[in-house]
Protein backbone atom coordinates (compact mmCIF):
# COMPACT_ATOMS: atom_id res chain seq x y z
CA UNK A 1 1.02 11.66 -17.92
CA UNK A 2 -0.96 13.24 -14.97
CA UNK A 3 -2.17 17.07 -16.64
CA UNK A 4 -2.29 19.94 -14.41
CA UNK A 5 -5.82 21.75 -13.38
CA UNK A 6 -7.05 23.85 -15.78
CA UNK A 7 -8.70 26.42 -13.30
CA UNK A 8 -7.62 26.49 -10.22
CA UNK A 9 -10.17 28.40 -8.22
CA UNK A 10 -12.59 26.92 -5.06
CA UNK A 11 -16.05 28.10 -4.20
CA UNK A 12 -16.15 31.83 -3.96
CA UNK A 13 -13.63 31.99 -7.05
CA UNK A 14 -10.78 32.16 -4.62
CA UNK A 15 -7.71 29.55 -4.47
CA UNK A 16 -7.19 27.89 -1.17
CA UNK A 17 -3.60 26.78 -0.11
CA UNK A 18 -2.71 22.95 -0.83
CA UNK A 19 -2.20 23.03 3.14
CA UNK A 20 -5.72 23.38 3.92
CA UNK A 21 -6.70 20.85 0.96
CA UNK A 22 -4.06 18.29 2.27
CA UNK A 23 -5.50 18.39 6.05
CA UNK A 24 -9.32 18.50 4.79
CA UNK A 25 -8.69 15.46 2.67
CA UNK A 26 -6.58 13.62 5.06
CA UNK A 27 -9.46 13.59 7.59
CA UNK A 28 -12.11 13.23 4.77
CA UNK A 29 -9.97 10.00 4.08
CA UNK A 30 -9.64 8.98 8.05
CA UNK A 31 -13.63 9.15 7.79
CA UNK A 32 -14.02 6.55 4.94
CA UNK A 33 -13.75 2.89 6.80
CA UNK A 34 -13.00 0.89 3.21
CA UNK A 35 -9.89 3.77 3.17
CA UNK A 36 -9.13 3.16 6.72
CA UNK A 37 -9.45 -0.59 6.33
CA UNK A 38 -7.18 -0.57 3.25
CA UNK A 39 -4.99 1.78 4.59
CA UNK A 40 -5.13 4.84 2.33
CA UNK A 41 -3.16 7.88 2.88
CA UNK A 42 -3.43 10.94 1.61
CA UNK A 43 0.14 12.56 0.87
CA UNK A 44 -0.37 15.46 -1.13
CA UNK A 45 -3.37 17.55 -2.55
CA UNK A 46 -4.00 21.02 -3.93
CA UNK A 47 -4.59 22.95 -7.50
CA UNK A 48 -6.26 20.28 -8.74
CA UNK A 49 -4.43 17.07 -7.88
CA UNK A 50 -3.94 14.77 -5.30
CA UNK A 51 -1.63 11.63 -4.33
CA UNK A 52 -2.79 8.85 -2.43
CA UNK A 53 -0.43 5.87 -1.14
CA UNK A 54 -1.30 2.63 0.20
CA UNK A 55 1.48 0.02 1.01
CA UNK A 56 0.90 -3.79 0.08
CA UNK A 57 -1.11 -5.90 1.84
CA UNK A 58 -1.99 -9.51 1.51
CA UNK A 59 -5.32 -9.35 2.78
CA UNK A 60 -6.20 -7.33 -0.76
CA UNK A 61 -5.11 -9.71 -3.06
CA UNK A 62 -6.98 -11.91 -5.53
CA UNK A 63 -6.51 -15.30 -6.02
CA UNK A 64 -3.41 -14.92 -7.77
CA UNK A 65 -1.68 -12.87 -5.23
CA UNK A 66 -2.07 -9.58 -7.64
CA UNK A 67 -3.66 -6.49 -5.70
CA UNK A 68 -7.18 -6.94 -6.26
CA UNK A 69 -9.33 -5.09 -8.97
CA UNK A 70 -11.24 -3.36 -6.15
CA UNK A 71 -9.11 -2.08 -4.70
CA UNK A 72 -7.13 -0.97 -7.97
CA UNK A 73 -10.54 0.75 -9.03
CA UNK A 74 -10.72 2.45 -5.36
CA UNK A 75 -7.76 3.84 -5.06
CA UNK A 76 -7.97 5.61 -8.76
CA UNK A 77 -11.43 6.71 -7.86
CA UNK A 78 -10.18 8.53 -4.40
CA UNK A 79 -7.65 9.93 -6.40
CA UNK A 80 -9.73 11.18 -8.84
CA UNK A 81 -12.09 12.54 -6.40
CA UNK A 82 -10.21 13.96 -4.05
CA UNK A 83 -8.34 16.15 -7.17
CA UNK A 84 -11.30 17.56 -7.91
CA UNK A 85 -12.61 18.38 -4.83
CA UNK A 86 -9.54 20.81 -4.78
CA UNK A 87 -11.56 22.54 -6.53
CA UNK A 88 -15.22 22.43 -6.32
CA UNK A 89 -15.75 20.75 -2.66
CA UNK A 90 -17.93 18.00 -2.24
CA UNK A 91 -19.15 15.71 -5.02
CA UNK A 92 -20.03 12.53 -6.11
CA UNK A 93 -19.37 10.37 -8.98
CA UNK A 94 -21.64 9.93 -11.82
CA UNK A 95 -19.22 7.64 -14.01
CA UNK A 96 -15.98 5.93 -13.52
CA UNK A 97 -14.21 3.47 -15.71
CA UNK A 98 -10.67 1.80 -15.43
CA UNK A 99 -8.25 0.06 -17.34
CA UNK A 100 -5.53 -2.59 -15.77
CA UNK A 101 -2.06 -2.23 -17.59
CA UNK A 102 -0.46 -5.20 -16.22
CA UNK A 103 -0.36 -7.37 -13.05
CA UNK A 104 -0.39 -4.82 -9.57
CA UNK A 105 2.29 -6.19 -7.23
CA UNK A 106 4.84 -4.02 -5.54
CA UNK A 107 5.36 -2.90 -2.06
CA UNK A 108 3.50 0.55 -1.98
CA UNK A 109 1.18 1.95 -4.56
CA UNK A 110 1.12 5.45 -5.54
CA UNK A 111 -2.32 6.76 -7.23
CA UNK A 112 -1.83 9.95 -8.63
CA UNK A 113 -5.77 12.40 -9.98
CA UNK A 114 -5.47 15.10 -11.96
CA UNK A 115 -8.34 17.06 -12.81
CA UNK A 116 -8.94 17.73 -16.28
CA UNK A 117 -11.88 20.46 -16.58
CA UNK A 118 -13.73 21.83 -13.65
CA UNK A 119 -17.20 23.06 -14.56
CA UNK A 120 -20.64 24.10 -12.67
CA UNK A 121 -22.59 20.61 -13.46
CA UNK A 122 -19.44 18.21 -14.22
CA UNK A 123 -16.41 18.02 -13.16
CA UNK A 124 -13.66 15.42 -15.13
CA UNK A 125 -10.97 13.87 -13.56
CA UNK A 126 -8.16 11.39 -14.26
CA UNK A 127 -5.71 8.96 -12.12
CA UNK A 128 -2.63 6.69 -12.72
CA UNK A 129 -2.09 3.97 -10.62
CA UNK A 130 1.67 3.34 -10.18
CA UNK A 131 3.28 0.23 -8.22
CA UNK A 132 6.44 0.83 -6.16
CA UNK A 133 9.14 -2.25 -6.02
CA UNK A 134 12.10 -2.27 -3.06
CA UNK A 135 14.34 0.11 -5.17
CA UNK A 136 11.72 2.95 -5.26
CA UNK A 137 11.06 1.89 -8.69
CA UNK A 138 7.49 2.68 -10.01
CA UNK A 139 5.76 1.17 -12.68
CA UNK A 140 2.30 2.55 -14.56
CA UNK A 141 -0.46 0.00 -13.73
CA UNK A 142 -3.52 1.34 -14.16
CA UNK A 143 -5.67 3.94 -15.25
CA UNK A 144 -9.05 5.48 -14.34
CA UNK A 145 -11.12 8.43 -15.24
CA UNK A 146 -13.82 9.53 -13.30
CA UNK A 147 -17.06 12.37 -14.26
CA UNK A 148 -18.25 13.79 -11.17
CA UNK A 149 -20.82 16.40 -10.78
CA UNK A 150 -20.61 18.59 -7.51
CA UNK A 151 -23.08 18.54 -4.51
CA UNK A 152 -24.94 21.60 -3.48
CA UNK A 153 -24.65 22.34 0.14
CA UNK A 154 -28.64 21.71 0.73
CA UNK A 155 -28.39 18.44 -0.54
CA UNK A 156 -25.90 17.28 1.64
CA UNK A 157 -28.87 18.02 4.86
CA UNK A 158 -30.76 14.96 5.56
């Protein structure tokens, strides 16, 4: 079960529309070459969350013809993230950790991020993974949780 944001404010303490947070993450994403090269997209993002789809592809597989761990792990991670940064802007993450449910194979996967508690040093965020067969059925796969602690604008000038 995804849970909603528990403060939904931005920097400033105002809340942004989910308009602005969809288009700033959907070009964040077109800037990341792994999500380009796996073909992430960003279909929804605001107050908190964020839903990220990627259709299957059999240059991602392992060598059993399951989507890859990797790529599992990335796609819960930029979910997590780019919930969060909803809400607090640019970060980075500190921890992540993942567990596999059962074998990924469908034809699209859905990763839903949620974040859990927004605060000044660490920000918490969750994702489900969900796989997508040819009746729009979707199945929980995997899970990930992510701690990410936000970037001051000075540190992001090299």
């Amino acid at each position: 079960m995804i849970l909603k944001a528990t403060r939904p404010w931005a920097p400033g303490g105002h809340v942004t529309d989910s308009s602005s947070h969809l288009e700033r993450l959907v070009a964040l994403n077109a800037s990341a070459a792994f999500n380009r090269l796996a073909h992430f997209e960003v279909v929804a993002a605001g107050d908190g969350t964020a839903e990220i789809e990627m259709r299957w592809s059999d240059d991602l597989t392992q060598y059993f013809g399951y989507l890859h761990a990797g790529v599992i792990a990335a796609l819960l991670d930029t979910a997590c993230g780019f919930a969060a940064s909803t809400l607090v802007g640019r970060l980075t993450a500190s921890h992540f950790s993942m567990n596999c449910l059962r074998p990924a194979v469908g034809r699209r996967f859905v990763a839903k991020g949620a974040t859990l508690r927004a605060g000044r040093k660490q920000v918490f965020a969750m994702a489900e993974l969900f796989a997508e067969n040819e009746q729009n059925q979707r199945v929980l796969v995997a899970t990930g949780q992510t701690v990410l602690v936000p970037l001051a604008q000075e540190s992001l000038e090299r």
